[in-house]
C-alpha atoms as a PDB file:
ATOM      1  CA  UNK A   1       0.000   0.000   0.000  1.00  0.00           C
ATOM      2  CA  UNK A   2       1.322   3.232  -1.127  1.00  0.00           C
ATOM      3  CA  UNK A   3       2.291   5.624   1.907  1.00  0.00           C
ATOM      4  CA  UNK A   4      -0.225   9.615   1.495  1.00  0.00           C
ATOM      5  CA  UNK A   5       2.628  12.188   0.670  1.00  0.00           C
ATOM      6  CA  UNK A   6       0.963  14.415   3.064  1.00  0.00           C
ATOM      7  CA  UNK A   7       1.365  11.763   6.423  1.00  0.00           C
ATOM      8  CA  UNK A   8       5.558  10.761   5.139  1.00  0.00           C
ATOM      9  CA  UNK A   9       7.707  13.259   3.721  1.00  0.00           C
ATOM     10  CA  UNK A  10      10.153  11.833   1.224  1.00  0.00           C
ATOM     11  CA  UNK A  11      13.900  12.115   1.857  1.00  0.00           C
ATOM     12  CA  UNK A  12      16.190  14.358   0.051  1.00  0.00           C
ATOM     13  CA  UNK A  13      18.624  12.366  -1.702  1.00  0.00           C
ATOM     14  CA  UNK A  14      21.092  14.723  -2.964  1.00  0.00           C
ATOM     15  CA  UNK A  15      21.256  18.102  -1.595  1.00  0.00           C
ATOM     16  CA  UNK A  16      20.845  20.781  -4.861  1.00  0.00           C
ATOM     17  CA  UNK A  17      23.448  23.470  -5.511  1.00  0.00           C
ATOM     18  CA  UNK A  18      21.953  26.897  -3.733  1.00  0.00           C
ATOM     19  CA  UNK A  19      19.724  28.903  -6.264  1.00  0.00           C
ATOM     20  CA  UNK A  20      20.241  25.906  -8.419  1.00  0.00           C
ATOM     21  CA  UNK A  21      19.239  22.729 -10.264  1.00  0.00           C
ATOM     22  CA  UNK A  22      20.175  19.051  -9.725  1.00  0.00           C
ATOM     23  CA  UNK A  23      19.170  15.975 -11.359  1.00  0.00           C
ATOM     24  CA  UNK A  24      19.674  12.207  -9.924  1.00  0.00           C
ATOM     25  CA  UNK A  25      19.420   9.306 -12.171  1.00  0.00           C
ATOM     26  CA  UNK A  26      18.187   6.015 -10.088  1.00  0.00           C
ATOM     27  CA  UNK A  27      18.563   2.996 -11.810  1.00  0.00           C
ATOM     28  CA  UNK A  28      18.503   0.459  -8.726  1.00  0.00           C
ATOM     29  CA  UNK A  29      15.128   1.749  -6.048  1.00  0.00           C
ATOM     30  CA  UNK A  30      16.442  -0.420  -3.184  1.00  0.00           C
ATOM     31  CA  UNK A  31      14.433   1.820  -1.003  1.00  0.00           C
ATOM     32  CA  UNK A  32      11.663   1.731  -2.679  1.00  0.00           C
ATOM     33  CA  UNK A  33      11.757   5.231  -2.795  1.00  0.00           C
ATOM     34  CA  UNK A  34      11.251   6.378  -5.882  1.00  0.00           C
ATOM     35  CA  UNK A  35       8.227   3.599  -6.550  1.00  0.00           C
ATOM     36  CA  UNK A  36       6.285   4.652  -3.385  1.00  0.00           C
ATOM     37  CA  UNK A  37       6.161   8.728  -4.260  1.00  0.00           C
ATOM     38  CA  UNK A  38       5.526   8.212  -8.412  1.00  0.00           C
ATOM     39  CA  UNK A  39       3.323   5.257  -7.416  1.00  0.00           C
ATOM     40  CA  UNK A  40       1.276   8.011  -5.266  1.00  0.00           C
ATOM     41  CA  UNK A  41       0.963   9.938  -8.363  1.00  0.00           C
ATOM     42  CA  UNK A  42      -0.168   7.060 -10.232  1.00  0.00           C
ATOM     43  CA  UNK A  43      -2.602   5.814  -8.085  1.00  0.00           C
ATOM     44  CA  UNK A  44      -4.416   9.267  -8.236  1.00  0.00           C
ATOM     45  CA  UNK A  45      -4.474   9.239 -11.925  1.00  0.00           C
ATOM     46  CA  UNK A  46      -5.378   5.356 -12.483  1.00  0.00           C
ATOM     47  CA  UNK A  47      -8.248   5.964 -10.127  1.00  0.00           C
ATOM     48  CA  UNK A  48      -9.292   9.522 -11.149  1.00  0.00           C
ATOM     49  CA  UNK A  49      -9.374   7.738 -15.048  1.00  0.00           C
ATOM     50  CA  UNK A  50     -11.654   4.900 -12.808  1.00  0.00           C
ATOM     51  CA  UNK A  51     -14.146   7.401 -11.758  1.00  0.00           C
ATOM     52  CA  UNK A  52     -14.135   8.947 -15.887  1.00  0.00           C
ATOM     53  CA  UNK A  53     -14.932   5.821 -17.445  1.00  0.00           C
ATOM     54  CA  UNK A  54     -17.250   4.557 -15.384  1.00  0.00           C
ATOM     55  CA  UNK A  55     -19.416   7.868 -15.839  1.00  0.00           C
ATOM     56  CA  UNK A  56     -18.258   7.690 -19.977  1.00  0.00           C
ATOM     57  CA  UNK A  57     -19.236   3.725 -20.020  1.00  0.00           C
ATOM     58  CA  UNK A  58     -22.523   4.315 -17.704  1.00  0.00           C
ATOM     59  CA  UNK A  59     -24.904   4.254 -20.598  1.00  0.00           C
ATOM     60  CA  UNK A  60     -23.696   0.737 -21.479  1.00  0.00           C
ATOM     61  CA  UNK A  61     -24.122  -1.244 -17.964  1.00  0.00           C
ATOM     62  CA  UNK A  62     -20.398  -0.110 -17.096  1.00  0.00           C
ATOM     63  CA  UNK A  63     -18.554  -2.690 -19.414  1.00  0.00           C
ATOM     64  CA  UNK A  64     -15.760  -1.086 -21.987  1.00  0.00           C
ATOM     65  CA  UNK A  65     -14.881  -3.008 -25.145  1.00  0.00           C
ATOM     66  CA  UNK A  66     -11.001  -4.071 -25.093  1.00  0.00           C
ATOM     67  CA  UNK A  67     -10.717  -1.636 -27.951  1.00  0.00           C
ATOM     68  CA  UNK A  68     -11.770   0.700 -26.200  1.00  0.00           C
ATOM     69  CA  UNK A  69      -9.882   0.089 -23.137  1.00  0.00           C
ATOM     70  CA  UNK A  70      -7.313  -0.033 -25.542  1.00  0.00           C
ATOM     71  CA  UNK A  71      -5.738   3.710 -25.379  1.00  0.00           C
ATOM     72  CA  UNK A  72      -6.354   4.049 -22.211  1.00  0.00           C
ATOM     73  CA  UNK A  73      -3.701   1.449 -20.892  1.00  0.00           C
ATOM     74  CA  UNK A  74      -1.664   2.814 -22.845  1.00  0.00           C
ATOM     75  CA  UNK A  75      -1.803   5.846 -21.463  1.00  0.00           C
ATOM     76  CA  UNK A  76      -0.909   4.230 -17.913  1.00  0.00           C
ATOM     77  CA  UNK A  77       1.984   2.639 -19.703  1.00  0.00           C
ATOM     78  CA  UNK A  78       3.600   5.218 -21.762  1.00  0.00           C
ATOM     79  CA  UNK A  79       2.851   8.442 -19.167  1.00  0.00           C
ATOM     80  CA  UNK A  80       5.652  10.519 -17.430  1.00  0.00           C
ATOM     81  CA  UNK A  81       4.232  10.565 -13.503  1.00  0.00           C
ATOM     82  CA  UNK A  82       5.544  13.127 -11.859  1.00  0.00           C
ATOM     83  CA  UNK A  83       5.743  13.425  -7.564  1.00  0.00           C
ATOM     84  CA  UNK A  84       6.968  17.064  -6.269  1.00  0.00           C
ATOM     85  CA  UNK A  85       7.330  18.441  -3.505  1.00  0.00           C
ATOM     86  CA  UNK A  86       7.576  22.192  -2.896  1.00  0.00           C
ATOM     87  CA  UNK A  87       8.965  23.495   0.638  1.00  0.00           C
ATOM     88  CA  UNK A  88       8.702  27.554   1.270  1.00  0.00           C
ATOM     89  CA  UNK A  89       8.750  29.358   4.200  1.00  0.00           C
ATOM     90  CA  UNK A  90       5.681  31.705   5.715  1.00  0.00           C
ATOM     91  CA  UNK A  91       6.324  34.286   8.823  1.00  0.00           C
ATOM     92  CA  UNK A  92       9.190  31.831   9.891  1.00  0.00           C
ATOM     93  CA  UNK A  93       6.839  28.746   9.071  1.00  0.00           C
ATOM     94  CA  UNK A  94       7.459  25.895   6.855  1.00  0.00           C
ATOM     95  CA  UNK A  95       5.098  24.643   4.757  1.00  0.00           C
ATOM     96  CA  UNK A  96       4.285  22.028   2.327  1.00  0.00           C
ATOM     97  CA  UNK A  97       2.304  21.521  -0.537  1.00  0.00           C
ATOM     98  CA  UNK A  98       2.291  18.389  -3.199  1.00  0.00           C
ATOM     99  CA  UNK A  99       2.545  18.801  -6.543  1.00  0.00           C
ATOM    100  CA  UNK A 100       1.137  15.258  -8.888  1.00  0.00           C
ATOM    101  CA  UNK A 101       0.865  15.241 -12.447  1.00  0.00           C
ATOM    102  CA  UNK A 102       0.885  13.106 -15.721  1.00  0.00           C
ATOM    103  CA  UNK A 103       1.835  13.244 -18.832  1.00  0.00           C
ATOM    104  CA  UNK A 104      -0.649  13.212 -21.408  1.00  0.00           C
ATOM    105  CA  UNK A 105      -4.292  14.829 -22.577  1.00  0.00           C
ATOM    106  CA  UNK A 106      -7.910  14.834 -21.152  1.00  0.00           C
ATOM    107  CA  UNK A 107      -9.561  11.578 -20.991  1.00  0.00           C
ATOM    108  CA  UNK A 108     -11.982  11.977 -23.353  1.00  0.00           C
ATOM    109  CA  UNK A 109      -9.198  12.566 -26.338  1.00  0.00           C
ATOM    110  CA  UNK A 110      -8.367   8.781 -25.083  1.00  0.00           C
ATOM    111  CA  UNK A 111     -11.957   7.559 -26.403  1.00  0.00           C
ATOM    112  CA  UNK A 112     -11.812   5.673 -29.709  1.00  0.00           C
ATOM    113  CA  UNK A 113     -13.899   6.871 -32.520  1.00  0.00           C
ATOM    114  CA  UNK A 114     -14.058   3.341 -34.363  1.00  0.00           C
ATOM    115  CA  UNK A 115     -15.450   1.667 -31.609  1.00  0.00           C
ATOM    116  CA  UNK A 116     -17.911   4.468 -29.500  1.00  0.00           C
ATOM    117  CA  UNK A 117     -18.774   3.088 -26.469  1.00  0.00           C
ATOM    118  CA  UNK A 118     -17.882   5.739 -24.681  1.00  0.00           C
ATOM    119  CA  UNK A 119     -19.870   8.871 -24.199  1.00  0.00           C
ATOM    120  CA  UNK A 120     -17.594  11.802 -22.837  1.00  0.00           C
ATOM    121  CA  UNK A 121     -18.789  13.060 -19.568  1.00  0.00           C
ATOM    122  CA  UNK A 122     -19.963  16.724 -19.163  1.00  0.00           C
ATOM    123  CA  UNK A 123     -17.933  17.544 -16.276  1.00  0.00           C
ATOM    124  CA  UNK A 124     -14.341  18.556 -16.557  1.00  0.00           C
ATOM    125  CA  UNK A 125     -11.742  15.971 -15.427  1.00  0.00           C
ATOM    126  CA  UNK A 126     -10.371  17.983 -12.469  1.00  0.00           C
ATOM    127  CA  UNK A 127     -13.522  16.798 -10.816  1.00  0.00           C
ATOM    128  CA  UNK A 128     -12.574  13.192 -10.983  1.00  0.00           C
ATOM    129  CA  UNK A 129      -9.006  13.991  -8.970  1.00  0.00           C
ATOM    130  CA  UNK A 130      -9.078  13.952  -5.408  1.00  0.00           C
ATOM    131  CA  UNK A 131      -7.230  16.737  -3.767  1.00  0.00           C
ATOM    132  CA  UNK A 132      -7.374  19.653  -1.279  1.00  0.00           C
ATOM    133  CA  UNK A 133      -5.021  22.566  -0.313  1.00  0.00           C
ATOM    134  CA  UNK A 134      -2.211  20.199   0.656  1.00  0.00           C
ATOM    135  CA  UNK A 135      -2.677  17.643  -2.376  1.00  0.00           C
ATOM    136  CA  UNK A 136      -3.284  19.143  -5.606  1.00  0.00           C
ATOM    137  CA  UNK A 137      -2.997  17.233  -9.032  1.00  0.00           C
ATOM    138  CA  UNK A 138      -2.316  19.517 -12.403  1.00  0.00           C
ATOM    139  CA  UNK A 139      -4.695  17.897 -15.316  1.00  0.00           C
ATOM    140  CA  UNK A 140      -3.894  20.659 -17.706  1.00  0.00           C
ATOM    141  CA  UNK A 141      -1.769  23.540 -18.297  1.00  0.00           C
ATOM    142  CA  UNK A 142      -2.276  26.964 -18.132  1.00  0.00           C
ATOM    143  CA  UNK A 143       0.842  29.212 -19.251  1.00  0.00           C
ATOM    144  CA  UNK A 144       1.627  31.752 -16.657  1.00  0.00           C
ATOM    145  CA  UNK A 145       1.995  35.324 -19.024  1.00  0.00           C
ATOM    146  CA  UNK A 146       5.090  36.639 -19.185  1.00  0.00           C
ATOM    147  CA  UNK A 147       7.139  33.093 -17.912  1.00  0.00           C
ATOM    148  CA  UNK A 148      10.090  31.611 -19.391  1.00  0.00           C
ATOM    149  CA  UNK A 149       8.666  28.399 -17.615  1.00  0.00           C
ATOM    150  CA  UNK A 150       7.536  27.311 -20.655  1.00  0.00           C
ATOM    151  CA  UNK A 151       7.810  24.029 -23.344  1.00  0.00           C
ATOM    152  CA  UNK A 152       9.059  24.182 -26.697  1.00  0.00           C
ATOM    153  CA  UNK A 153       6.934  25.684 -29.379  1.00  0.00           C
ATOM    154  CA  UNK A 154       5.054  22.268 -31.082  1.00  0.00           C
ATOM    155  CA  UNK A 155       6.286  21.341 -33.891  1.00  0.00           C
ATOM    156  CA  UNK A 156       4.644  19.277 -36.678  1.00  0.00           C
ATOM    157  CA  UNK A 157       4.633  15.552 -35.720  1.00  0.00           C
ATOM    158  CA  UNK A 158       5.930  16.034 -32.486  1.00  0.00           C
ATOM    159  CA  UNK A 159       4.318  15.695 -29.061  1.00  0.00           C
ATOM    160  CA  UNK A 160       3.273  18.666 -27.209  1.00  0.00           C
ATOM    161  CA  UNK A 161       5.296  19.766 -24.579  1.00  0.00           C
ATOM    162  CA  UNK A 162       2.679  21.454 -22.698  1.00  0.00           C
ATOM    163  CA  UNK A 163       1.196  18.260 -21.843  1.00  0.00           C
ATOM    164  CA  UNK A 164       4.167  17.398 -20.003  1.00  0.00           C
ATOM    165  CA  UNK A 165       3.883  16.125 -16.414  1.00  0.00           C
ATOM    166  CA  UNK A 166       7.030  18.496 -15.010  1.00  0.00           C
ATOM    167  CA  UNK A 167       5.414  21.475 -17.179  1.00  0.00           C
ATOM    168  CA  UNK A 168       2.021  21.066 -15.655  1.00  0.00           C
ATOM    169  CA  UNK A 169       3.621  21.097 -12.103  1.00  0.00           C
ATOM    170  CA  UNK A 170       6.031  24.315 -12.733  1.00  0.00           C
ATOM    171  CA  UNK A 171       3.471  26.368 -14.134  1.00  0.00           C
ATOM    172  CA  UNK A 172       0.948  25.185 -11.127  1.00  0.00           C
ATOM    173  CA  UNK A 173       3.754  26.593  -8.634  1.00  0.00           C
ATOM    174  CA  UNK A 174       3.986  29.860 -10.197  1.00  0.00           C
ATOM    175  CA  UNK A 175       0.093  30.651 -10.193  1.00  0.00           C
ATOM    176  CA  UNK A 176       0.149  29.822  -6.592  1.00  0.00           C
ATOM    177  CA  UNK A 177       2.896  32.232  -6.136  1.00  0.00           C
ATOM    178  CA  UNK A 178       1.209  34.269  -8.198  1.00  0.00           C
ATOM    179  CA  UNK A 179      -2.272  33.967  -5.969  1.00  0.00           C
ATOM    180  CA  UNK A 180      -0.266  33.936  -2.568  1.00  0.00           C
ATOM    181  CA  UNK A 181      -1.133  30.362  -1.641  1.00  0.00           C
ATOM    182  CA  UNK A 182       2.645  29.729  -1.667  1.00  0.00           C
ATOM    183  CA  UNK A 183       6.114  32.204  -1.523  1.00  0.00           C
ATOM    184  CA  UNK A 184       8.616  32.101  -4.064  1.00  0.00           C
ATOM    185  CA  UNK A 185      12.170  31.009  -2.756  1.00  0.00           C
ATOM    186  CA  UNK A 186      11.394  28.015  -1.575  1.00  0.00           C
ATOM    187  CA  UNK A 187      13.022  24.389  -2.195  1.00  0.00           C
ATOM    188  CA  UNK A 188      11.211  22.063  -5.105  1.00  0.00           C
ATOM    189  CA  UNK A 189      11.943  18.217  -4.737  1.00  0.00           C
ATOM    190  CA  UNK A 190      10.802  15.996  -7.605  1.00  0.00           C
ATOM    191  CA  UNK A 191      10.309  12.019  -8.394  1.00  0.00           C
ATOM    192  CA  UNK A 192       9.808  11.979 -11.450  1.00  0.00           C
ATOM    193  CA  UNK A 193       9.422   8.335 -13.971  1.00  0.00           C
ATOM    194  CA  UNK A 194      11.552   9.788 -16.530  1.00  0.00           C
ATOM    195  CA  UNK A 195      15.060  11.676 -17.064  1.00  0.00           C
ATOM    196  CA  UNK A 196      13.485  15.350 -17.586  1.00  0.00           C
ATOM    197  CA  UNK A 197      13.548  15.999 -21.625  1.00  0.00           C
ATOM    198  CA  UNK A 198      15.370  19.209 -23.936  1.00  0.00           C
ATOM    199  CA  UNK A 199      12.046  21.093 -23.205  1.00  0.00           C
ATOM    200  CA  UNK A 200      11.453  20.490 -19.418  1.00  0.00           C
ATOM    201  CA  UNK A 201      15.110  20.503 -18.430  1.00  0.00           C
ATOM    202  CA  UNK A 202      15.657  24.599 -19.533  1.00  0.00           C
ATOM    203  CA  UNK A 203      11.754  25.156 -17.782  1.00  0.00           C
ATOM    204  CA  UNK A 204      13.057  23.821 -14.156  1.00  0.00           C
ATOM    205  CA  UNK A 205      16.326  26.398 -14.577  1.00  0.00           C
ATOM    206  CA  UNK A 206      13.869  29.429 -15.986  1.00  0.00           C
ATOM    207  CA  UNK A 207      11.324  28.296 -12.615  1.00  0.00           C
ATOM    208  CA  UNK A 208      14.783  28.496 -10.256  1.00  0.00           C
ATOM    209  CA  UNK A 209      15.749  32.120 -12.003  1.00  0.00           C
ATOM    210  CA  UNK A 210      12.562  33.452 -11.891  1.00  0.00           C
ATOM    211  CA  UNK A 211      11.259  32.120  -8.135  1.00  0.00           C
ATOM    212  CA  UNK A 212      14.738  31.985  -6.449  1.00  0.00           C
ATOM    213  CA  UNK A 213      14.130  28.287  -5.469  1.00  0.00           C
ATOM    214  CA  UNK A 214      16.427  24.977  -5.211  1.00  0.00           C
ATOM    215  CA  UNK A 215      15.529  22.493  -6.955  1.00  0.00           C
ATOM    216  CA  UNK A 216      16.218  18.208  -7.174  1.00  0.00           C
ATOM    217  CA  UNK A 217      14.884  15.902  -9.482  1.00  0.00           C
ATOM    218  CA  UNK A 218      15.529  12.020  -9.172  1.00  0.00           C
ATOM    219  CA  UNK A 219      14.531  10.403 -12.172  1.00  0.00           C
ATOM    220  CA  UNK A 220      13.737   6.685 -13.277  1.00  0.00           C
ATOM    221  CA  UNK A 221      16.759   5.919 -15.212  1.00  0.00           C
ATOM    222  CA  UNK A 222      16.043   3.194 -18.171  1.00  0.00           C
ATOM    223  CA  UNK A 223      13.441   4.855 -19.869  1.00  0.00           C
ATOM    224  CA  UNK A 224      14.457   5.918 -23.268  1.00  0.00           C
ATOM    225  CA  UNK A 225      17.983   5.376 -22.413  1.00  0.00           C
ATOM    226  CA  UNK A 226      19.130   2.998 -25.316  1.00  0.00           C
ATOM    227  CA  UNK A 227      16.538   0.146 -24.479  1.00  0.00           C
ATOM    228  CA  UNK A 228      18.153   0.039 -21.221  1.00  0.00           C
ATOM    229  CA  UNK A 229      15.802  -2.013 -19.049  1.00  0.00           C
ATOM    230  CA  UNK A 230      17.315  -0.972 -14.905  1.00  0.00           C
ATOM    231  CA  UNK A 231      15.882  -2.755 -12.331  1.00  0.00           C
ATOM    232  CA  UNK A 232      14.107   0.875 -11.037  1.00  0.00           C
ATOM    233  CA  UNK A 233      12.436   0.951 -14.393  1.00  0.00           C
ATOM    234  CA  UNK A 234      11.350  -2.499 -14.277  1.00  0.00           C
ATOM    235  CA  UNK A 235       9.555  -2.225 -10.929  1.00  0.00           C
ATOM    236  CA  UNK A 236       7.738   0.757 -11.849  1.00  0.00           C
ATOM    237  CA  UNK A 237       6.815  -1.047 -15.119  1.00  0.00           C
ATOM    238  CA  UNK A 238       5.694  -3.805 -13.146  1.00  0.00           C
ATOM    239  CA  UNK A 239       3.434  -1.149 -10.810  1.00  0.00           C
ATOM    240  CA  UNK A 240       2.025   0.220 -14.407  1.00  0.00           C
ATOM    241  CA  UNK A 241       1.023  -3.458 -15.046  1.00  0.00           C
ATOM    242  CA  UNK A 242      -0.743  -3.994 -12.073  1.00  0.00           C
ATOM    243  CA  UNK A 243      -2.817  -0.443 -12.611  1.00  0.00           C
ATOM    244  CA  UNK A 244      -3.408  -1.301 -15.779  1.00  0.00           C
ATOM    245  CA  UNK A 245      -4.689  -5.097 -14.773  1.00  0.00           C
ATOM    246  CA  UNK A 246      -6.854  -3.279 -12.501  1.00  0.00           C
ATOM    247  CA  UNK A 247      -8.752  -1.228 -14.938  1.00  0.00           C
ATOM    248  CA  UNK A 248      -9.442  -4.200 -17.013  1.00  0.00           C
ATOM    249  CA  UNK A 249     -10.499  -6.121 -14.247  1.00  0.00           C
ATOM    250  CA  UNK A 250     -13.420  -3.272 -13.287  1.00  0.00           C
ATOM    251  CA  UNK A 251     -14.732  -2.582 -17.309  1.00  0.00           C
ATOM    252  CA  UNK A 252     -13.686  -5.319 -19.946  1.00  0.00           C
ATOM    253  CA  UNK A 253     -16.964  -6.802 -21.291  1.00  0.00           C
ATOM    254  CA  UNK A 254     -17.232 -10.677 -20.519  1.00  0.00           C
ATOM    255  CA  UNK A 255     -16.273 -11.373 -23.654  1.00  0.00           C
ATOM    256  CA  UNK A 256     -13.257  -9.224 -24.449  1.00  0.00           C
ATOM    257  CA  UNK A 257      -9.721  -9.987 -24.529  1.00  0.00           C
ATOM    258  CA  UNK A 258      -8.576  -8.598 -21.441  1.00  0.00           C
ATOM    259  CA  UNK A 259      -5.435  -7.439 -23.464  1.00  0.00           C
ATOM    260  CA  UNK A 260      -5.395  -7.001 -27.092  1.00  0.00           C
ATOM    261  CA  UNK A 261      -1.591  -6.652 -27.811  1.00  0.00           C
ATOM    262  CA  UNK A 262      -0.857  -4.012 -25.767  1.00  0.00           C
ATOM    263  CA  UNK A 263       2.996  -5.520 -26.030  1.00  0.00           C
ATOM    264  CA  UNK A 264       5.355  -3.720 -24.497  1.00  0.00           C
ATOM    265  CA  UNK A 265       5.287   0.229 -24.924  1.00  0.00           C
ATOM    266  CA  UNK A 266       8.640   1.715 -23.938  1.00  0.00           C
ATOM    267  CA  UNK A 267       7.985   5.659 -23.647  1.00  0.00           C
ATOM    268  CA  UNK A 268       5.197   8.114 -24.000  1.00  0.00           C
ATOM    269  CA  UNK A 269       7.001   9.820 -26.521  1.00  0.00           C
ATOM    270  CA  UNK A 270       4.933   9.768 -29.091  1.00  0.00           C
ATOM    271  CA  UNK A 271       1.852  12.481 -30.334  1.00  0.00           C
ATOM    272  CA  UNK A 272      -0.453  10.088 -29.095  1.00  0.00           C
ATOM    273  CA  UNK A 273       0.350  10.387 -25.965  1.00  0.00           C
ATOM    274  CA  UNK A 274       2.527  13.574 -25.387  1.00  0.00           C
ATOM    275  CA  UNK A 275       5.184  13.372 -22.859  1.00  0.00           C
ATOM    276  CA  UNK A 276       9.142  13.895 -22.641  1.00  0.00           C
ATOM    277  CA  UNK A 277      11.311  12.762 -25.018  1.00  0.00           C
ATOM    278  CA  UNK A 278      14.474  11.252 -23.522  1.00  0.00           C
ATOM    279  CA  UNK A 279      17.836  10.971 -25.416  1.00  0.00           C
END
């Protein structure tokens, strides 16, 4: 059972340069670490998606056609999940406040046209997310004017940067600064599924010039690193697989294949399913 970030704070496990940026591969969790905090992160999405499709799928007694089913465990495969933490300091009092986010686009861009038995739900994702003023999970972005924390312009046939999970997060910290809920200058820790890409990478150093925060980023190293298969990547993969088991226990149809080729998805960096590209 996955630990609530709010009760266990994760530990920090490489101190970043002041005023700075630091990454930390991990390619061997022996903690556990970095599964427990991007499993939280996952569990809020896998369930959130649980609550969507059981509204989308209502209209046919709850059951979802594998093809169907289809992009959406791919999604759980192929997302970035993204854990951070973001420490600042109030009238000599430190606070808290979780950042979770996902790669990837609203649900309903996940329903397949061939095979419509789904029907969209008229309420906006964010209402499927459980969270409060401690807990907060990004489902879209919304570019803060006048930011350099920003992704690369799209270009054709790529994915869209601003559907990446690190994006979402920065530009979620800023309009809080922005709002007061949180003050700049404060320390961001991240666990993060993925080695941040060429377009999140330069975001976190424009967030640390323009707030005056620290930040650290551990990272799942194995991803898109050469078909390099770690033993921290495979347990996480093994975590997406049990999600994604999960979700086909509670909708396939009687009938259905519970998996139709689904094989084994590497990265979400494709346009399908926007995320970081890693070298």
């Amino acid at each position: 059972m996955i630990v609530a970030p709010c009760v266990v704070t994760p530990s920090i496990a490489q101190a970043p340069p002041p005023g700075g940026v630091s990454f930390l591969s991990v390619d061997h969790d022996d903690d556990h670490m970095m599964q427990t905090w991007i499993g939280v992160a996952m569990e809020h999405y896998a369930k959130a998606m649980a609550k969507w499709l059981a509204d989308a799928s209502r209209s046919r007694g709850g059951f979802v056609s594998a093809e169907s089913l289809f992009r959406f465990q791919q999604q759980l495969l192929r997302a970035t999940f993204a854990h951070f933490e973001y420490r600042y300091v109030r009238e000599g009092v430190t606070f808290t406040r979780i950042y979770l986010a996902a790669s990837g686009r609203e649900f309903a861009t996940y329903i397949n046209a061939r095979h419509p038995d789904l029907v969209a739900p008229n309420r906006p994702d964010s209402d499927y997310f459980t969270q409060d003023d401690a807990v907060r999970f990004e489902i879209a972005p919304a570019p803060f004017d006048g930011s350099d924390v920003t992704a690369q312009p799209a270009r054709p046939g790529m994915p869209n940067r601003g559907n990446d999970a690190e994006i979402k997060v920065l530009q979620a910290i800023l309009r809080d600064i922005e709002d007061g809920s949180v003050r700049p200058g404060g320390h961001l820790l991240g666990f993060v599924s993925k080695q941040p890409c060429e377009s999140c990478e330069p975001a976190l150093r424009a967030f640390v010039a323009e707030t005056g925060s620290e930040v650290h980023v551990n990272y799942v190293f194995g991803a898109n690193q050469d078909g390099l298969r770690t033993p921290a990547w495979a347990a996480l993969r093994h975590a997406r697989e049990t999600i994604v088991n999960d979700l086909v226990t509670m909708f396939a149809t009687p009938a259905a294949h519970p998996n139709p080729g689904i094989g084994d998805p590497s990265d979400d960096d494709t346009s399908a399913a926007p995320a970081c590209t890693r070298p």
